[in-house]
PDB file of N, CA and C in Angstrom:
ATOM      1  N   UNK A   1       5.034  -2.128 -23.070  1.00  0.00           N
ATOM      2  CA  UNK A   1       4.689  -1.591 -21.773  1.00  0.00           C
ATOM      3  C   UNK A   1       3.788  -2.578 -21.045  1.00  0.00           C
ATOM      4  N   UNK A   2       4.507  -2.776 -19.735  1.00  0.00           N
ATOM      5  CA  UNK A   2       3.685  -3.910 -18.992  1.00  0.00           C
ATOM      6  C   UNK A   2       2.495  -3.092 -18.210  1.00  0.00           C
ATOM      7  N   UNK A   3       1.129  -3.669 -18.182  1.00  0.00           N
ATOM      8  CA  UNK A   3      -0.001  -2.677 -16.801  1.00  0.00           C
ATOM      9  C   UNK A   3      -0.183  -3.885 -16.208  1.00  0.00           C
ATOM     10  N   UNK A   4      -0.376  -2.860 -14.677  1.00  0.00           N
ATOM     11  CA  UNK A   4      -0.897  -3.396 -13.831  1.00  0.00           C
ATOM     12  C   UNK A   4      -2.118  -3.335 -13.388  1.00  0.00           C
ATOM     13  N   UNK A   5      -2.451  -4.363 -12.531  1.00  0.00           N
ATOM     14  CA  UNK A   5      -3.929  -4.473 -12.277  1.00  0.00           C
ATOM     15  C   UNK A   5      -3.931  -3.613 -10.607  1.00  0.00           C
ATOM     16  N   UNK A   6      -4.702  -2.598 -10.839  1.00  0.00           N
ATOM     17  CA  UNK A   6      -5.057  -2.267  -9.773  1.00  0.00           C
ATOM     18  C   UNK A   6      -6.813  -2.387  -9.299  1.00  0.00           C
ATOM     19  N   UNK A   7      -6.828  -2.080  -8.061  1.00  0.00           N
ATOM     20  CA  UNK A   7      -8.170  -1.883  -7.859  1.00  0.00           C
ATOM     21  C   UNK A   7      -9.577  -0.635  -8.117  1.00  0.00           C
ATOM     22  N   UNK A   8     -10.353  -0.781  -8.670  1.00  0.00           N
ATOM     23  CA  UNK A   8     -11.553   0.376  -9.076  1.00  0.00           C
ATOM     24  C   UNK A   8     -10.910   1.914  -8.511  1.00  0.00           C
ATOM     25  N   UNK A   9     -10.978   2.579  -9.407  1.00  0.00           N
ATOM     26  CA  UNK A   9     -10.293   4.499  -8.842  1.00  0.00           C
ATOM     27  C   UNK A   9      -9.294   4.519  -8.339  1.00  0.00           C
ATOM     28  N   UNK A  10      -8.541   4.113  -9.124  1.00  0.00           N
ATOM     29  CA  UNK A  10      -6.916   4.761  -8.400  1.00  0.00           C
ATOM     30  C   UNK A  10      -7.019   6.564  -8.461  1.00  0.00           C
ATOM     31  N   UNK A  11      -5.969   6.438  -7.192  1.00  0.00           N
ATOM     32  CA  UNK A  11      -6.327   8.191  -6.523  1.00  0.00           C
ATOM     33  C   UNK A  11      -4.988   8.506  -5.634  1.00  0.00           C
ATOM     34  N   UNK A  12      -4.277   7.423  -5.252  1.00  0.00           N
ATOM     35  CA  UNK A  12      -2.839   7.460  -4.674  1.00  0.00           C
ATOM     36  C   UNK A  12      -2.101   6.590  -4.919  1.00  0.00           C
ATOM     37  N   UNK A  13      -0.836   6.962  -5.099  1.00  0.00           N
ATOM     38  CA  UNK A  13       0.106   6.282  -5.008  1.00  0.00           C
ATOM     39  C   UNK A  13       1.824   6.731  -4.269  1.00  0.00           C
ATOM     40  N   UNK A  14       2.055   5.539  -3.854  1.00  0.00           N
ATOM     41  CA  UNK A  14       3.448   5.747  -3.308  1.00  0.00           C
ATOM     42  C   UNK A  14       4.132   4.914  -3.835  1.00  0.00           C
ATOM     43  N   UNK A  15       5.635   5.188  -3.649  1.00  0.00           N
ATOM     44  CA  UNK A  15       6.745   4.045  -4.036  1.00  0.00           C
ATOM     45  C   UNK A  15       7.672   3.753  -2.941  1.00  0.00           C
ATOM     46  N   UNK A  16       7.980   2.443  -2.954  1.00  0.00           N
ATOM     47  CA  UNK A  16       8.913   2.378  -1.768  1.00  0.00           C
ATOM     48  C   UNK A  16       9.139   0.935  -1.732  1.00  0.00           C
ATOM     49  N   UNK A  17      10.058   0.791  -0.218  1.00  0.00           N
ATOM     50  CA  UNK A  17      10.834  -0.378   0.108  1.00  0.00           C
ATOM     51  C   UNK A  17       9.905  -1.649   0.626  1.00  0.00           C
ATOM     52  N   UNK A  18       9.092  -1.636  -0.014  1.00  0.00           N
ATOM     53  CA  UNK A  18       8.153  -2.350   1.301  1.00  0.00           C
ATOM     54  C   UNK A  18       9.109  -3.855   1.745  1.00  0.00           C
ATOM     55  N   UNK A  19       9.320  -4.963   0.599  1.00  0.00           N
ATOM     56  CA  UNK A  19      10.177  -5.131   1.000  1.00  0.00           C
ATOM     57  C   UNK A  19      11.474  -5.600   1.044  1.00  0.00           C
ATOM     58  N   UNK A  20      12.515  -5.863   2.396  1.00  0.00           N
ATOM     59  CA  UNK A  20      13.744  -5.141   2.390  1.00  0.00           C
ATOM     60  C   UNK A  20      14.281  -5.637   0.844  1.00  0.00           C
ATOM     61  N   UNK A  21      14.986  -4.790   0.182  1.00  0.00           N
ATOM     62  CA  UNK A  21      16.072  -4.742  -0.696  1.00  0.00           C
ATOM     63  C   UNK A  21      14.493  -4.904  -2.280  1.00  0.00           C
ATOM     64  N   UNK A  22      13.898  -4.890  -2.214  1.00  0.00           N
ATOM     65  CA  UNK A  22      12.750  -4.744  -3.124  1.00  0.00           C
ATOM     66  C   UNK A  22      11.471  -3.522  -3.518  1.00  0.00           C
ATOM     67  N   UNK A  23      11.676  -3.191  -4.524  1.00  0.00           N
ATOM     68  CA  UNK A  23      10.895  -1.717  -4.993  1.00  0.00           C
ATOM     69  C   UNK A  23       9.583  -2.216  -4.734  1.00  0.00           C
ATOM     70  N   UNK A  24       8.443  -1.341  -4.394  1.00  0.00           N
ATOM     71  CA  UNK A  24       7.731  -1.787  -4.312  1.00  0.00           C
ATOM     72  C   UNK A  24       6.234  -0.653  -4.847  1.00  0.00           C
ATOM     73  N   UNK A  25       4.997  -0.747  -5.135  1.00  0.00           N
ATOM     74  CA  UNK A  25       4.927   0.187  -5.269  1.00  0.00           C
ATOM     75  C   UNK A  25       3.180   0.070  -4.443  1.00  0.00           C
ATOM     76  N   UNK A  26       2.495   0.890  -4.017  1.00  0.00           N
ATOM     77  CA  UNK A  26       1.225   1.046  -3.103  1.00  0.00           C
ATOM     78  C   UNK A  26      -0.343   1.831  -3.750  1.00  0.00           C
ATOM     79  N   UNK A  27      -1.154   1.280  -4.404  1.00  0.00           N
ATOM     80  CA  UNK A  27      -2.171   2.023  -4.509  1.00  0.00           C
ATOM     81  C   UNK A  27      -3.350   2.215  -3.872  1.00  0.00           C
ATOM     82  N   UNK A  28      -4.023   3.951  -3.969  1.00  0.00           N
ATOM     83  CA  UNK A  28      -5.162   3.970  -2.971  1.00  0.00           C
ATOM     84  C   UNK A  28      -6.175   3.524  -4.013  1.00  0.00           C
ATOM     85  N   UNK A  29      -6.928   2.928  -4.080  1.00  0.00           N
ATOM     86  CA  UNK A  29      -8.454   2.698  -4.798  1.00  0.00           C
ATOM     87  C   UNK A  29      -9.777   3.833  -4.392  1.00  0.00           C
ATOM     88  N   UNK A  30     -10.285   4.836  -4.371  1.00  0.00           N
ATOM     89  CA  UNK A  30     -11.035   4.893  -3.941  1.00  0.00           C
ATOM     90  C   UNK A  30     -12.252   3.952  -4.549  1.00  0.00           C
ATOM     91  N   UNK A  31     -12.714   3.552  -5.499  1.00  0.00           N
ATOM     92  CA  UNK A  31     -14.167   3.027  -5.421  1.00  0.00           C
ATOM     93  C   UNK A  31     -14.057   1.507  -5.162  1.00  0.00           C
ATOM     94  N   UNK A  32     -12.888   0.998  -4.492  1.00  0.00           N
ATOM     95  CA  UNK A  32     -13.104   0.035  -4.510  1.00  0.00           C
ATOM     96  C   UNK A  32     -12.891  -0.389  -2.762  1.00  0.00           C
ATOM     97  N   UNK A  33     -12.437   0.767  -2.419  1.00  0.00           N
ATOM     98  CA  UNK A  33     -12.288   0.684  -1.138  1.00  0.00           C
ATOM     99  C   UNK A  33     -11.153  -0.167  -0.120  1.00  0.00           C
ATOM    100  N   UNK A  34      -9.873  -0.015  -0.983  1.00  0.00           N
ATOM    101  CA  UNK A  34      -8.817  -0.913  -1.206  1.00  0.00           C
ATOM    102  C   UNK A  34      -7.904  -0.401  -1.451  1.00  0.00           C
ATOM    103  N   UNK A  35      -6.642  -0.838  -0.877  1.00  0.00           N
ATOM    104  CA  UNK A  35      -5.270  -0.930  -1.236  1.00  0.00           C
ATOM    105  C   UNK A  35      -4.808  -1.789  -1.925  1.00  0.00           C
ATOM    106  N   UNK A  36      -3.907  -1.729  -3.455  1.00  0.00           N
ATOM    107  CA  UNK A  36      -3.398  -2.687  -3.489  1.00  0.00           C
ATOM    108  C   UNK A  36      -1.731  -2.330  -4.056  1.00  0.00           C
ATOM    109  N   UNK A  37      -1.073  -3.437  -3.321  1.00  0.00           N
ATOM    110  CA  UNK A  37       0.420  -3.601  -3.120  1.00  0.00           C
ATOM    111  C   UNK A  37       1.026  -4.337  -3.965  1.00  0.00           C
ATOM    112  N   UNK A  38       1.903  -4.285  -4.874  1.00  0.00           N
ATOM    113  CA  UNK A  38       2.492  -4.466  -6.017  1.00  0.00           C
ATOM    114  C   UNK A  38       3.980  -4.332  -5.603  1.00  0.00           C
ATOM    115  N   UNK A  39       4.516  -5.694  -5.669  1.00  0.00           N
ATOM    116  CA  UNK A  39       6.036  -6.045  -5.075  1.00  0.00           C
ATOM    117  C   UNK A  39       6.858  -6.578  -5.992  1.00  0.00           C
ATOM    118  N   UNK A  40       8.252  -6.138  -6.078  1.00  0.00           N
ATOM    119  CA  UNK A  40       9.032  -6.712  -6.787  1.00  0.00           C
ATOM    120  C   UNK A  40       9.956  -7.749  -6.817  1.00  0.00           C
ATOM    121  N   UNK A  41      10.221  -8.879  -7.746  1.00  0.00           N
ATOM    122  CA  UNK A  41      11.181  -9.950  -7.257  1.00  0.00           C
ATOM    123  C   UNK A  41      12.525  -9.893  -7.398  1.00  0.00           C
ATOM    124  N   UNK A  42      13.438 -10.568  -7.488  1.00  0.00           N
ATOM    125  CA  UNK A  42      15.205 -10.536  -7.881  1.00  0.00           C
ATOM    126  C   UNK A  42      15.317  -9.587  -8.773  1.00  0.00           C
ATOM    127  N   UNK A  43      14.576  -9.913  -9.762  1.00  0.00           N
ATOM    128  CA  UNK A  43      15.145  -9.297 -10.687  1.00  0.00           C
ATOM    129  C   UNK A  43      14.340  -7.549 -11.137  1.00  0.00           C
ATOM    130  N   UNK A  44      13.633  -7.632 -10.287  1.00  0.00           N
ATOM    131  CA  UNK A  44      13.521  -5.796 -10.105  1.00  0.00           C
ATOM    132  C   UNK A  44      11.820  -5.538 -10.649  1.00  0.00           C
ATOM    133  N   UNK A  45      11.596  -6.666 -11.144  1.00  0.00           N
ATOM    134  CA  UNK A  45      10.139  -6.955 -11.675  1.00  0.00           C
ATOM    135  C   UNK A  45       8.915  -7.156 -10.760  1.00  0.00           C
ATOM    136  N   UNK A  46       8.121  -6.438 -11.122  1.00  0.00           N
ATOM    137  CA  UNK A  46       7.148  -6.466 -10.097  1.00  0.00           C
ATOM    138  C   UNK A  46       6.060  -7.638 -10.496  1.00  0.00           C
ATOM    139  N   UNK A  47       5.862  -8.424 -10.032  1.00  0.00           N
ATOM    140  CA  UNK A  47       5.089  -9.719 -10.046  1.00  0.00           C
ATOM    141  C   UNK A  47       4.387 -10.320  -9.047  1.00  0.00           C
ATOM    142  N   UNK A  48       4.458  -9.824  -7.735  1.00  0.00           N
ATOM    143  CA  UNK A  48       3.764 -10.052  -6.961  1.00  0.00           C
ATOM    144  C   UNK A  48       2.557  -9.333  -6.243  1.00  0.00           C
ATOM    145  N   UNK A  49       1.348  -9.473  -5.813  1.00  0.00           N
ATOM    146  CA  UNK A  49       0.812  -8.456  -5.255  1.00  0.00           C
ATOM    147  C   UNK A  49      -0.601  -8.803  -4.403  1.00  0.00           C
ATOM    148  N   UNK A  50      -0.946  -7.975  -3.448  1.00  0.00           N
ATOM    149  CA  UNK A  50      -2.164  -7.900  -2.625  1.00  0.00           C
ATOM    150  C   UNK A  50      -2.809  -6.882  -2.227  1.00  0.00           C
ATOM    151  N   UNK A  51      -4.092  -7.473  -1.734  1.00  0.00           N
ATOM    152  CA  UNK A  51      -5.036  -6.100  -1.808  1.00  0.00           C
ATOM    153  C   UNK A  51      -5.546  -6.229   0.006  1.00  0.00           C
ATOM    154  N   UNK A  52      -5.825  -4.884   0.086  1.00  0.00           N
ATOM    155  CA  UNK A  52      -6.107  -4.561   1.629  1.00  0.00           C
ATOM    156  C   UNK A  52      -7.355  -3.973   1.631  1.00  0.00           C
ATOM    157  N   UNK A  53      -8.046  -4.464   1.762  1.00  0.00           N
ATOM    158  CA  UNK A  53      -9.518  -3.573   2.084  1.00  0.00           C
ATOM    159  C   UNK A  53      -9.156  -2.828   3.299  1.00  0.00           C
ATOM    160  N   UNK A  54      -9.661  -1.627   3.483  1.00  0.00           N
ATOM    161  CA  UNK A  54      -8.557  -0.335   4.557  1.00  0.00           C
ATOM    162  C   UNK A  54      -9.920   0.526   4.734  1.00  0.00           C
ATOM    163  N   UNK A  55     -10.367   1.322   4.061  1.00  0.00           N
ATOM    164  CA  UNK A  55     -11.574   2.330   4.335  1.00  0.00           C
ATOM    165  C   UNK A  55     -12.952   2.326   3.204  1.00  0.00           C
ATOM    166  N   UNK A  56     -14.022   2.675   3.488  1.00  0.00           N
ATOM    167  CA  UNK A  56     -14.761   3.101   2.626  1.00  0.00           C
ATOM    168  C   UNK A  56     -14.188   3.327   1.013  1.00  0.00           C
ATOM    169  N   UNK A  57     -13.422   4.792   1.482  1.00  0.00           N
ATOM    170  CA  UNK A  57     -13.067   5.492  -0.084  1.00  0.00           C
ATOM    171  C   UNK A  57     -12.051   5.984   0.513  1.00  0.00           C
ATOM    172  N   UNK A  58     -10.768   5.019   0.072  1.00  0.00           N
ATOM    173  CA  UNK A  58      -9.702   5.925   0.845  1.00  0.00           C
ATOM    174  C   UNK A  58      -9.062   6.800  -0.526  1.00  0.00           C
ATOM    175  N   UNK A  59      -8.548   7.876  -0.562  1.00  0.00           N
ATOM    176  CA  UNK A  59      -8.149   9.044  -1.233  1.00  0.00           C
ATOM    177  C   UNK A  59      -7.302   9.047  -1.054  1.00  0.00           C
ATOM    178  N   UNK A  60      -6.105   8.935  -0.435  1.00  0.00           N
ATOM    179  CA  UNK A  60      -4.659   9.698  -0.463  1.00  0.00           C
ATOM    180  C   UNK A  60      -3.967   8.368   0.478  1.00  0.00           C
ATOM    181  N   UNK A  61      -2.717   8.381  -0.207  1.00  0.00           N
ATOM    182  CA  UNK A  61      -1.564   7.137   0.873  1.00  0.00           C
ATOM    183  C   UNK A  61      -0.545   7.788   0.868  1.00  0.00           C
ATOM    184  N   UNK A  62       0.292   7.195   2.042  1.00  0.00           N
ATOM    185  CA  UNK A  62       1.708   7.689   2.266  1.00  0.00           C
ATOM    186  C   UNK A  62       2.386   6.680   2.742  1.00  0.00           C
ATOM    187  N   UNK A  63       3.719   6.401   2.753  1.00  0.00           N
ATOM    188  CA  UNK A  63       3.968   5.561   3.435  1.00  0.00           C
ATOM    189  C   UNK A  63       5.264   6.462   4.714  1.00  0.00           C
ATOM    190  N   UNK A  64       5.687   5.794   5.608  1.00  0.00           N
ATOM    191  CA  UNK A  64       6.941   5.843   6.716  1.00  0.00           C
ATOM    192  C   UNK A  64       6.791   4.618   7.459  1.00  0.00           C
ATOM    193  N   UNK A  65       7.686   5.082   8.613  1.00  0.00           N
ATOM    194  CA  UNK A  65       7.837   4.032   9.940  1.00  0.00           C
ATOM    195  C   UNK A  65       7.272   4.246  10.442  1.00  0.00           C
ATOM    196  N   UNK A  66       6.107   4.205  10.882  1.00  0.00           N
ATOM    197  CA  UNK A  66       4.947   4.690  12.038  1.00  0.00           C
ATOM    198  C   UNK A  66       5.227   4.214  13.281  1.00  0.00           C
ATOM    199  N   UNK A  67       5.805   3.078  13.284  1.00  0.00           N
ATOM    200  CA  UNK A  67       5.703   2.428  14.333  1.00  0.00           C
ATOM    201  C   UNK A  67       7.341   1.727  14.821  1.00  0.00           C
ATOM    202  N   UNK A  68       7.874   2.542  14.341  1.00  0.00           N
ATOM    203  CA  UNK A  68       9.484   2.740  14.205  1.00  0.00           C
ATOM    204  C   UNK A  68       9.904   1.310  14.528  1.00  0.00           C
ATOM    205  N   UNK A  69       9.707   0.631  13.925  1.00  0.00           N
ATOM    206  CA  UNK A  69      10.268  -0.987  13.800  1.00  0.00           C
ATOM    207  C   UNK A  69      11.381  -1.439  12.360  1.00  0.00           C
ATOM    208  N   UNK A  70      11.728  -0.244  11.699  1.00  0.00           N
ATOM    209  CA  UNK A  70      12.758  -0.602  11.050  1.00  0.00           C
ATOM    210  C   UNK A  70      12.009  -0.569   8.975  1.00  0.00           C
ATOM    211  N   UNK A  71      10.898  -0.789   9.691  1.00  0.00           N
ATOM    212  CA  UNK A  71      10.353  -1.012   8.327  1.00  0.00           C
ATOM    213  C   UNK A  71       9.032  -0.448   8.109  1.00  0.00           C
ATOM    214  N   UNK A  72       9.189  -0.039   6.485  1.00  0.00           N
ATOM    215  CA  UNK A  72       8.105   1.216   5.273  1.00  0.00           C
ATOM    216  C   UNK A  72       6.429   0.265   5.685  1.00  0.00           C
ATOM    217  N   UNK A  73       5.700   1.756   6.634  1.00  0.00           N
ATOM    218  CA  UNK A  73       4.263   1.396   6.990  1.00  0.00           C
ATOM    219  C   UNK A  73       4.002   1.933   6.306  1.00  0.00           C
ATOM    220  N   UNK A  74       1.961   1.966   5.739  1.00  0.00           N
ATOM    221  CA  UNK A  74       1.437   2.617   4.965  1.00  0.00           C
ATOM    222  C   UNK A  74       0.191   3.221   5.516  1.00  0.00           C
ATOM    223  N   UNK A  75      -0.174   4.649   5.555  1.00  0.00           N
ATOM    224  CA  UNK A  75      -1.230   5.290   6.099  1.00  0.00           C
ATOM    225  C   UNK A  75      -2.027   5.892   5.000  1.00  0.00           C
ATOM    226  N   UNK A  76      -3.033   5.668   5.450  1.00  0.00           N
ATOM    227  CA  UNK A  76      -4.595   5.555   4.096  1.00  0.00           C
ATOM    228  C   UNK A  76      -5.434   6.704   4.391  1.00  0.00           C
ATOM    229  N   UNK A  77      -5.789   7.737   3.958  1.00  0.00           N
ATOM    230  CA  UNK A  77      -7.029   8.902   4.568  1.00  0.00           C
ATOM    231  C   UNK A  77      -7.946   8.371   3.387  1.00  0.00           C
ATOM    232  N   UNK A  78      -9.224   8.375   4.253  1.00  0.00           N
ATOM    233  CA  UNK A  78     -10.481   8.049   3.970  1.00  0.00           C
ATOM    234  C   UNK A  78     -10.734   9.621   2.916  1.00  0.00           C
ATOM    235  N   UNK A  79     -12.298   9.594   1.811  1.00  0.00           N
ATOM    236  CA  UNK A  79     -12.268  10.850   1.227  1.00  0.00           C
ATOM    237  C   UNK A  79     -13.069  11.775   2.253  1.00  0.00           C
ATOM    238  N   UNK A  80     -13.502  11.057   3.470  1.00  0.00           N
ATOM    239  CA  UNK A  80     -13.949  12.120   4.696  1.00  0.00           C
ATOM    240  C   UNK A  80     -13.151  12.952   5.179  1.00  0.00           C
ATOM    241  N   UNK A  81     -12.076  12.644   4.875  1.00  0.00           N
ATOM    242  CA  UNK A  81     -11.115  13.264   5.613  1.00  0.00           C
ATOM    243  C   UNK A  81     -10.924  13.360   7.054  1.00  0.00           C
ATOM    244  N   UNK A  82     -11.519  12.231   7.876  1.00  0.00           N
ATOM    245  CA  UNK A  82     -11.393  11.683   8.996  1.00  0.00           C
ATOM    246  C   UNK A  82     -11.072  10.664   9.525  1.00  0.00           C
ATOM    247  N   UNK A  83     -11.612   9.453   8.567  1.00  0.00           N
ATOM    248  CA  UNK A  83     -10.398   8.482   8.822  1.00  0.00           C
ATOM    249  C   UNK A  83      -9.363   7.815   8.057  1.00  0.00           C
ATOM    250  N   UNK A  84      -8.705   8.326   9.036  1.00  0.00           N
ATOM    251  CA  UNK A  84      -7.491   7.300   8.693  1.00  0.00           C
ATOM    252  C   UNK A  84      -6.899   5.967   9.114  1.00  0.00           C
ATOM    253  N   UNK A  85      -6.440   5.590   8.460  1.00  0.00           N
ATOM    254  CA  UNK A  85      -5.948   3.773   8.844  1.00  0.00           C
ATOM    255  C   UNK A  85      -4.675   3.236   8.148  1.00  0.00           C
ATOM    256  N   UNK A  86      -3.350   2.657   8.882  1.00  0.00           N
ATOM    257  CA  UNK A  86      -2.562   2.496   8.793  1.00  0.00           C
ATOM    258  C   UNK A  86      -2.517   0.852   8.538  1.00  0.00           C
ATOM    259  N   UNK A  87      -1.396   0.351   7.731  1.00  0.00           N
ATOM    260  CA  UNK A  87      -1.202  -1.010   7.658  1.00  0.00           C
ATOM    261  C   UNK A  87       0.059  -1.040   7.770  1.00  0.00           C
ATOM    262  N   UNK A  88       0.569  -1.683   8.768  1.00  0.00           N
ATOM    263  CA  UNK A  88       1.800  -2.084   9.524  1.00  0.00           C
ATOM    264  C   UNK A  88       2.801  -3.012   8.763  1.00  0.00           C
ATOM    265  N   UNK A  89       3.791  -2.975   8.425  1.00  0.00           N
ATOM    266  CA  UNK A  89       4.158  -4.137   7.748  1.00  0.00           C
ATOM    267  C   UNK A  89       5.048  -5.463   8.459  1.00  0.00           C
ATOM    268  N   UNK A  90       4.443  -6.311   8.005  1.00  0.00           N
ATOM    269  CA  UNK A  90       4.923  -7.934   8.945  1.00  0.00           C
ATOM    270  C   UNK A  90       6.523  -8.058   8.134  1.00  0.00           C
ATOM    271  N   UNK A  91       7.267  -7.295   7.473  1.00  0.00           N
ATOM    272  CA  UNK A  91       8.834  -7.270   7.194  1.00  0.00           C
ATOM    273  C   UNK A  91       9.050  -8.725   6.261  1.00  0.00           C
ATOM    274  N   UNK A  92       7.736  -9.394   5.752  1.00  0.00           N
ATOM    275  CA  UNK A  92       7.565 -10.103   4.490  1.00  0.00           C
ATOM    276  C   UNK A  92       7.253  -9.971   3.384  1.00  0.00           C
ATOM    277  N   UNK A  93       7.030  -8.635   3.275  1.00  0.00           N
ATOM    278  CA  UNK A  93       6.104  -8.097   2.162  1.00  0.00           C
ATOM    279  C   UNK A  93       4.429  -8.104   2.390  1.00  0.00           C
ATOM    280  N   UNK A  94       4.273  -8.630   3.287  1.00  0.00           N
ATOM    281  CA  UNK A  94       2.920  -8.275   3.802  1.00  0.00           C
ATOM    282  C   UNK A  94       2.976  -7.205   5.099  1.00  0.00           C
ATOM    283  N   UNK A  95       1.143  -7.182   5.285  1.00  0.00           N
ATOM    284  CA  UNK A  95       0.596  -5.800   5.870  1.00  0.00           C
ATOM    285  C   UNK A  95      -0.523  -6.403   6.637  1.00  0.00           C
ATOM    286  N   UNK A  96      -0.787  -5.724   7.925  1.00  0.00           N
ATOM    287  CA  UNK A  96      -1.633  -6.609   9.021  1.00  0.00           C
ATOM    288  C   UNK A  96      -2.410  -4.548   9.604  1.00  0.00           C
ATOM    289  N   UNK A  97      -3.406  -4.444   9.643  1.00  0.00           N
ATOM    290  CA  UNK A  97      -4.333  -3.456   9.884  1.00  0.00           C
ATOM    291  C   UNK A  97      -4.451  -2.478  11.331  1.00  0.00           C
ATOM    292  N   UNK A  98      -3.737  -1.543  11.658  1.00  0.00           N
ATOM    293  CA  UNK A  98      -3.030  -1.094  13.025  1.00  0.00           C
ATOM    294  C   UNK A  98      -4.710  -1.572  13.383  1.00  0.00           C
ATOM    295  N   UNK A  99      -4.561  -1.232  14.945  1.00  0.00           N
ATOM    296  CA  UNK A  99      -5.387  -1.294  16.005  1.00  0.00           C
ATOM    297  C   UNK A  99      -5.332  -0.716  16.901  1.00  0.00           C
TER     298      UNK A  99
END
């Protein structure tokens, strides 16, 4: 069994396309105050990955199209339960911080 490295308090997770034709999979950190993104290559293996500093203590992720451009965004709730913050995806496997 392979582990992955995530960041301090995992507390969410999603799975998905992040990107195209590649599994991908998304964790919330709360104590570390971070996302981190875990991508897969050809061969279905996940080996790649990055981290998003996003909120304080974010608690819960989801992903959709937020921004209906074709491609899997990711939205972060803080454990305030007030903010929230989305990371947009640049359709490379990377993520750039809505505004």
């Amino acid at each position: 069994m392979r582990r992955l490295s995530v960041g301090e308090g995992p507390v969410g997770l999603v799975v998905g396309e992040f990107l195209t034709g590649h599994p991908g999979i998304a964790v919330a950190n709360l104590m570390s105050g971070e996302v981190t993104i875990w991508l897969a290559d050809e061969s279905g293996r996940l080996s790649r990955h990055q981290r998003y500093a996003v909120t304080p203590a974010p608690a819960s992720i989801t992903s959709g199209d937020f921004n209906q451009d074709g491609r899997l965004d990711l939205a972060i709730l803080d454990a305030d339960g007030v903010t929230l913050r989305v990371l947009l995806s640049n359709g490379n496997g990377t993520f750039r911080l809505a505004r």
